[in-house]
Protein backbone atom coordinates (compact mmCIF):
# COMPACT_ATOMS: atom_id res chain seq x y z
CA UNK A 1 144.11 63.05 137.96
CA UNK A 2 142.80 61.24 141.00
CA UNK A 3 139.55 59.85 140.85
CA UNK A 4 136.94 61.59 142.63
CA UNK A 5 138.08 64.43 139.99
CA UNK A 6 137.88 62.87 137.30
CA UNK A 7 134.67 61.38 138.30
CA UNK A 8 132.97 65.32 139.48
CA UNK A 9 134.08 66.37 135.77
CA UNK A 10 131.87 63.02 134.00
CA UNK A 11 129.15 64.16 136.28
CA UNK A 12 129.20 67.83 135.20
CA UNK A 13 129.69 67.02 131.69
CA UNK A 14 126.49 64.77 132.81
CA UNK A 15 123.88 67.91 134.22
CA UNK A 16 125.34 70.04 131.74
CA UNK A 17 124.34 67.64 128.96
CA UNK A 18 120.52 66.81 130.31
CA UNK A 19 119.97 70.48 131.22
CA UNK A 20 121.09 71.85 127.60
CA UNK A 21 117.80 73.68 126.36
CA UNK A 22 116.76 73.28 123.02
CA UNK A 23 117.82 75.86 120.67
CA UNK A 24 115.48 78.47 118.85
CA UNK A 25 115.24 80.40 115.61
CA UNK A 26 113.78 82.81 114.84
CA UNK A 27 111.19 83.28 112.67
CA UNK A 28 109.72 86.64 110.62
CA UNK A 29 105.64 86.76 111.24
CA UNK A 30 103.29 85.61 108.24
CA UNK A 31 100.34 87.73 107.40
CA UNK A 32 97.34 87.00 105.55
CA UNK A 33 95.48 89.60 103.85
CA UNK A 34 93.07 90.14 100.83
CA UNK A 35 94.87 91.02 98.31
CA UNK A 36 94.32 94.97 96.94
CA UNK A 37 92.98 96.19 100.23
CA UNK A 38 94.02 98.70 102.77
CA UNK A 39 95.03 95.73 104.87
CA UNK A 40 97.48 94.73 102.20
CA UNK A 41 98.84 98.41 101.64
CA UNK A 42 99.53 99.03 104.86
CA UNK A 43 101.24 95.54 105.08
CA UNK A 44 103.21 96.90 102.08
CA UNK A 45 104.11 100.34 103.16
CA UNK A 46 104.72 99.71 107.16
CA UNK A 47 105.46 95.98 107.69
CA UNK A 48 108.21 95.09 105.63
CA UNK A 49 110.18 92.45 107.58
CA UNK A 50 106.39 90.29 107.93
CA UNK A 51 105.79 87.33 104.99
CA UNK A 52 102.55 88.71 103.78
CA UNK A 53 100.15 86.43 102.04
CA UNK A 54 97.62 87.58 99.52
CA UNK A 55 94.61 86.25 98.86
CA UNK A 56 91.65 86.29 96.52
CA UNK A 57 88.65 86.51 99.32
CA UNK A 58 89.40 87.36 103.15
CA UNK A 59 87.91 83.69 103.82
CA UNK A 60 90.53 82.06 102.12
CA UNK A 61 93.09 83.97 104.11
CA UNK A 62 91.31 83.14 107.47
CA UNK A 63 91.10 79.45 106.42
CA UNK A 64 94.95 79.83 106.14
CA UNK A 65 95.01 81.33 109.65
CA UNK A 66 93.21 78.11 111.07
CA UNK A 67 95.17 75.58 108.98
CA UNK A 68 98.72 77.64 110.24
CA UNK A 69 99.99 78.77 107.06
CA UNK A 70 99.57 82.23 108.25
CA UNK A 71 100.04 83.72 112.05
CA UNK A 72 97.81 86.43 111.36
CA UNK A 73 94.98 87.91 109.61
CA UNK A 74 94.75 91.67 108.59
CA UNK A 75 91.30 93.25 107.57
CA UNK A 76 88.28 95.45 108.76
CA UNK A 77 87.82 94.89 112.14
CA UNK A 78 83.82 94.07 111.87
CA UNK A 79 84.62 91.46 109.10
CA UNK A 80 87.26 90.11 111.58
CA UNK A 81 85.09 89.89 114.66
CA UNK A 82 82.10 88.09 112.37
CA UNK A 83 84.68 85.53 111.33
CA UNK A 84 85.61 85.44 115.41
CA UNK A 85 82.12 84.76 116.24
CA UNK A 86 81.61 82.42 113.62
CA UNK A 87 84.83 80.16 114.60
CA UNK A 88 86.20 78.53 118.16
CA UNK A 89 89.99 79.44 118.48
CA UNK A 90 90.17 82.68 116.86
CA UNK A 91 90.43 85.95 118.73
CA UNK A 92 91.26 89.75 117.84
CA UNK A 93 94.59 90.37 118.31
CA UNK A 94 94.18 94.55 118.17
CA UNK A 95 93.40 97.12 116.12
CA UNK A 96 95.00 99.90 114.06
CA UNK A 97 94.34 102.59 111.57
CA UNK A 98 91.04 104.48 111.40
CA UNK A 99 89.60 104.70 107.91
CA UNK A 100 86.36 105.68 106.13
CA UNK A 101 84.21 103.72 104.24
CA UNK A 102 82.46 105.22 100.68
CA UNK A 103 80.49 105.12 97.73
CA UNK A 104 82.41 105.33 94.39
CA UNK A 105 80.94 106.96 90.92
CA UNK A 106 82.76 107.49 87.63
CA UNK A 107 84.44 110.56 87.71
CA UNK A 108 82.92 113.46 86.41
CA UNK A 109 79.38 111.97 87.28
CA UNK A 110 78.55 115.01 89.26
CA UNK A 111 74.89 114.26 89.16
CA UNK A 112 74.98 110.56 90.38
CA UNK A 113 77.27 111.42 93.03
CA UNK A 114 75.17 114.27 94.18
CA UNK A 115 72.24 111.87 94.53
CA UNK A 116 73.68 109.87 96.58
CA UNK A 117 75.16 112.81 98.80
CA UNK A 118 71.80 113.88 99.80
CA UNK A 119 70.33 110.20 100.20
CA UNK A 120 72.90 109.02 102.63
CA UNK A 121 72.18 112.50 104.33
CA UNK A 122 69.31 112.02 104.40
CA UNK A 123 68.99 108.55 106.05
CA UNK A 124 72.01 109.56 108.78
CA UNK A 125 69.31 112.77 109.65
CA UNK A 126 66.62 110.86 110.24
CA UNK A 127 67.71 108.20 112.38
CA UNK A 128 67.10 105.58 110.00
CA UNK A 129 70.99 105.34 109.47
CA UNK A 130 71.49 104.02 113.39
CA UNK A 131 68.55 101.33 112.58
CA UNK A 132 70.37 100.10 109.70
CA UNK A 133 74.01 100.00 111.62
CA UNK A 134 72.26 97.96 114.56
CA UNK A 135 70.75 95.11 112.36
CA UNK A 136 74.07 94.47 111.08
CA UNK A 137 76.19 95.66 114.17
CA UNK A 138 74.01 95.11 117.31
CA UNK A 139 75.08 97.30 120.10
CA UNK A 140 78.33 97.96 119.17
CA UNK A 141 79.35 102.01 118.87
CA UNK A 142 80.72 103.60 115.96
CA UNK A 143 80.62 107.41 115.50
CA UNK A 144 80.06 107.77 111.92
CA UNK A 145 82.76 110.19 110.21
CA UNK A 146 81.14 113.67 109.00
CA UNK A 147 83.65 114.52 105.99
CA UNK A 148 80.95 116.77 104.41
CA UNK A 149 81.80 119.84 102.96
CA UNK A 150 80.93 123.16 100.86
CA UNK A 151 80.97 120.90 97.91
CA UNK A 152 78.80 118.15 99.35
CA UNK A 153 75.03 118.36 97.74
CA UNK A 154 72.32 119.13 99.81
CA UNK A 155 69.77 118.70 96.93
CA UNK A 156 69.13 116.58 94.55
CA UNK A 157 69.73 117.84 90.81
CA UNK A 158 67.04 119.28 89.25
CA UNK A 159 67.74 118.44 85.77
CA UNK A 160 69.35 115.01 86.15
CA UNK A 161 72.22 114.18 83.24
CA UNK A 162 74.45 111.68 82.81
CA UNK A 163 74.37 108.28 84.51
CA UNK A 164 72.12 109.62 86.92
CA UNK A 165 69.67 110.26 84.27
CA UNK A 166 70.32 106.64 82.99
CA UNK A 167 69.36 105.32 86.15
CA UNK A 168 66.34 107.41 86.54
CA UNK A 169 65.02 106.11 82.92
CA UNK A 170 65.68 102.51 83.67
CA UNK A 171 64.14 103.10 86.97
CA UNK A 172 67.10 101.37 88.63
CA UNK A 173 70.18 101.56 90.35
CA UNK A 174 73.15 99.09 90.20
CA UNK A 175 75.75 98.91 92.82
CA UNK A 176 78.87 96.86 92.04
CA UNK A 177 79.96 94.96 95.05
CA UNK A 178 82.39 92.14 96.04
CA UNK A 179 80.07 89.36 97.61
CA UNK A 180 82.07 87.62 100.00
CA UNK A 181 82.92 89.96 102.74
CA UNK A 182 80.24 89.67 105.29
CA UNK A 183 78.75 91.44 107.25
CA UNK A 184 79.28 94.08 104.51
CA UNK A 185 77.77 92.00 102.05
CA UNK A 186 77.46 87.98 101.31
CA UNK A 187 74.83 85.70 99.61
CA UNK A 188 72.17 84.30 101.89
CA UNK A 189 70.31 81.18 101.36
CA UNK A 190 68.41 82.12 98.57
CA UNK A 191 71.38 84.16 96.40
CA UNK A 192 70.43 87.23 97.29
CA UNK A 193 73.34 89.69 98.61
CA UNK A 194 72.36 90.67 101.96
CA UNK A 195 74.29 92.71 104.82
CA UNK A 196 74.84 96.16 105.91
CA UNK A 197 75.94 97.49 102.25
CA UNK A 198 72.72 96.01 100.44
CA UNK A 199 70.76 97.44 103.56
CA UNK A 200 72.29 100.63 103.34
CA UNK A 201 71.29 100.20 99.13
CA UNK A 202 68.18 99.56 99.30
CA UNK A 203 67.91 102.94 101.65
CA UNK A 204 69.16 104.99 99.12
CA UNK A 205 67.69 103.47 96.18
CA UNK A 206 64.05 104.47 98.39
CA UNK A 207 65.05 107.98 98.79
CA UNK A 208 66.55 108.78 95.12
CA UNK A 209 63.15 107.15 93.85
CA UNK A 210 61.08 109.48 96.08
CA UNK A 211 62.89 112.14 95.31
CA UNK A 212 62.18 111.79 91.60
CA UNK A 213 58.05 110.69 91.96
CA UNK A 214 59.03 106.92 90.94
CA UNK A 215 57.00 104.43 92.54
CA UNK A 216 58.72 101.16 91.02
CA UNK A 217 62.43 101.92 91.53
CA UNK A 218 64.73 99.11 92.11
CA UNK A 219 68.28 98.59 93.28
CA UNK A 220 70.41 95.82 92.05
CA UNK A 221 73.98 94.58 93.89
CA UNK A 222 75.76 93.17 90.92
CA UNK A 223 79.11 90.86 91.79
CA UNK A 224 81.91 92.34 90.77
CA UNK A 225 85.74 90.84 91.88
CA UNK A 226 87.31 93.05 94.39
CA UNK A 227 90.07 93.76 91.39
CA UNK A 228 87.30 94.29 88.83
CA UNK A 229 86.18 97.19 90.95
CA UNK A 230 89.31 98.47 91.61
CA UNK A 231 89.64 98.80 88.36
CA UNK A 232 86.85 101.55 88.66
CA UNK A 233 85.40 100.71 84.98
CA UNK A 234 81.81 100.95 85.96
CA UNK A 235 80.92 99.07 82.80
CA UNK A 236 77.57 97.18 83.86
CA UNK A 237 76.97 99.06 86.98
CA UNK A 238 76.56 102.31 88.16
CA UNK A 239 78.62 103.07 91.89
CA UNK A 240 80.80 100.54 93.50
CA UNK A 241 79.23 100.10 97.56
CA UNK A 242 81.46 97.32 99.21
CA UNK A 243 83.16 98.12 102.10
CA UNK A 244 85.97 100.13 99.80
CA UNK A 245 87.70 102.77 102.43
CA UNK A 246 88.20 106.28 100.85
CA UNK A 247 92.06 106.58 99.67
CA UNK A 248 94.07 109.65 98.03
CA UNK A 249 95.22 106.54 95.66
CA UNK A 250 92.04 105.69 94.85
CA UNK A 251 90.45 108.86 94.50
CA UNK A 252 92.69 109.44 91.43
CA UNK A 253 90.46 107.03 89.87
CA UNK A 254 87.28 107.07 91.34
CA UNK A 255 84.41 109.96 93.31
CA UNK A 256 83.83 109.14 96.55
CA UNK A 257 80.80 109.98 98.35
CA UNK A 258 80.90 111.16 101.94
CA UNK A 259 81.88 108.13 104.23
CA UNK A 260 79.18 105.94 105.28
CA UNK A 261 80.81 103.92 107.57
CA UNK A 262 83.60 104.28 109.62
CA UNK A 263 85.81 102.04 111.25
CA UNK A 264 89.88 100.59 111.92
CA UNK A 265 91.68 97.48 110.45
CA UNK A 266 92.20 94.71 113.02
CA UNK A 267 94.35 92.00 113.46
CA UNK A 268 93.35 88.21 113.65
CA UNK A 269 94.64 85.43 115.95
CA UNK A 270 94.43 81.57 116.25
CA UNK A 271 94.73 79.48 119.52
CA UNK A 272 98.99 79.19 118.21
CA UNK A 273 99.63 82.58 116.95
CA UNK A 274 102.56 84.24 118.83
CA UNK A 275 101.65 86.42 121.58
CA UNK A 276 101.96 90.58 120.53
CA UNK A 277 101.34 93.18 121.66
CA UNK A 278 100.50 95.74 118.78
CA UNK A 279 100.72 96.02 115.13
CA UNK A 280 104.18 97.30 115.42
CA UNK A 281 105.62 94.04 116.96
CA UNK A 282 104.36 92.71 113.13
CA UNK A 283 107.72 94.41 111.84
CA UNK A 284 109.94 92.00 113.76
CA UNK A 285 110.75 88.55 114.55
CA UNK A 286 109.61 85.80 117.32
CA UNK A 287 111.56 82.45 118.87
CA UNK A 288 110.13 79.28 117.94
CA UNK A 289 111.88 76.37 119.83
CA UNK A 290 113.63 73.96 117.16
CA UNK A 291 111.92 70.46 116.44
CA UNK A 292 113.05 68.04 118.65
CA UNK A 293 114.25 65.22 115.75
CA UNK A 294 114.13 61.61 117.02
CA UNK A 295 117.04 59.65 116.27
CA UNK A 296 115.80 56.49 113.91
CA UNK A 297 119.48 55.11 113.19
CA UNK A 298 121.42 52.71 115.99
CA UNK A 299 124.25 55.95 116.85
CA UNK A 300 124.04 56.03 120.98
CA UNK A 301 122.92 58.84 122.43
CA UNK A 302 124.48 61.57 124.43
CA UNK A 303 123.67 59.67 127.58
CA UNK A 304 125.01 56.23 126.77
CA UNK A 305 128.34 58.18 125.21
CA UNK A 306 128.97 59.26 128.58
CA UNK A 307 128.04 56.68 130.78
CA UNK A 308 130.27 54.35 128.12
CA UNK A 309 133.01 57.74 129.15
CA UNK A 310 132.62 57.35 132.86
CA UNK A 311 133.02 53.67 133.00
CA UNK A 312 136.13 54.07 130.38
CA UNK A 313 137.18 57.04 132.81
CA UNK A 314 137.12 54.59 135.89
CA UNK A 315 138.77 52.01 134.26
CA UNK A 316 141.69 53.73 134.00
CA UNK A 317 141.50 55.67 136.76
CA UNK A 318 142.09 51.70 138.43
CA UNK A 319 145.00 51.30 136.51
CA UNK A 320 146.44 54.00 137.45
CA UNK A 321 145.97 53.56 141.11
């Protein structure tokens, strides 16, 4: 081999060498989501190539999305957006699935259930509904789902029994309701659970009691756990109101009122989350480039290999000449 070849192949071998790209794997996305919501169903049901992370309180999961132990966060889209505005760095990724929000009762409590019916319609007939939704939701639209039907009170029971008549007697009614999940509900400065579900609350504690002639009647948001009202025992309370969207799965255990808010689940983003495009891209994969690993032990590099190969090349390309 003369020379000048052998001396084009080093310097190939060279560009080739310096122009390798790192490689990439590829990687399945992580999810955070609060555990035993819709959020984590449809994670569940539709997104089973995603690492899905559950966790006890959707802060905790968006405090995983800014530390990078999660790429995403999955929730209600208003809960999402107050997080957003609340935070530099996070953004809304999209949304997906419409669902309803409602009031649970104990099955069977016909009664209760009926009182609340005609409250919430009520305060969505006159108006006072759209005050409510703009303290909590500014200018933002939302058409409000109308799921009535022939079996949906329009008055409230004459002869109150059951729970219903409980709360009537004790002049109060007791929501159970999961705290942390602003700006649903949350505890301001003072402990008191504030929001749009303790606004929408106290609404329908004020028509129930004027409905019934009493003057004094009180409503109470008592912290429950978001499993503890799955559960649906209604032990020390007397209707779970906290952001719970109306399922078939859940109906099997609970009454639902007609919805009183409607909205979609949305999907949360930090400054390094991949870029998607949808919910669907969730199902697959994305390219992260490899590490680049910095040698620490005295082995040369691929450079000094084959300069050390072109002068050992020349060498006896002399000889042979």
């Amino acid at each position: 081999m003369k020379f000048s070849q052998i001396l084009t192949v080093v310097i190939v071998a060279c560009v080739l060498a310096s122009a390798m790209p790192a490689s990439a794997a590829t990687m399945n996305y992580k999810l955070g989501v609060q555990s035993g919501t819709t959020s984590d169903v449809y994670a569940a049901d539709s997104l089973a190539n995603a690492e899905v992370s559950g966790f006890e309180t959707i802060d905790l999961a968006i405090e995983a999305l800014k530390l990078g132990d999660v790429d995403f966060v999955l929730g209600d889209l208003p809960t999402l957006k107050f997080y957003q505005a609340d935070s530099d760095g996070l953004s809304i990724a999209g949304s997906f699935s419409e669902e309803d929000f409602g009031i649970g009762v104990a099955p069977g409590e016909s009664d209760l259930l009926a009182a609340i019916n005609v409250a919430l319609g009520e305060i969505v007939d006159s108006g006072e509904y759209d005050t409510i939704f703009a303290a909590s939701f500014g200018d933002e639209i939302v058409v409000l789902t109308d799921d009535t039907d022939t079996n949906t009170a329009t008055a409230y029971p004459a002869e109150p029994t059951g729970r219903l008549a409980d709360v009537l007697a004790d002049e109060e009614l007791v929501f159970g309701t999961d705290p942390y999940y602003p700006p649903f509900e949350s505890y301001d400065a003072d402990n008191n659970v504030v929001g749009f579900d303790a606004d929408v609350a106290a609404a329908i504690g004020a028509k129930i009691g004027a409905a019934y002639n009493i003057t004094n009647f009180t409503v109470t948001m008592h912290e429950k756990t978001w499993d503890e009202l799955l559960a649906f025992g209604y032990d020390d309370y007397h209707a779970t109101l906290s952001a719970m969207t109306k399922t078939a799965q859940r109906a099997e255990n609970t009454d639902f009122t007609r919805a009183y808010y409607s909205s979609k689940q949305g999907i949360l983003a930090s400054a390094d989350s991949p870029t998607i495009s949808g919910v669907a891209d969730l199902n697959g994969t994305y390219e992260v480039a490899d590490p680049v690993v910095e040698e620490e032990d005295d082995s040369p590099s691929v450079a000094l290999v084959v300069s050390a190969l072109t002068v050992g090349l020349i060498a006896v390309a002399r000889r042979k000449n």
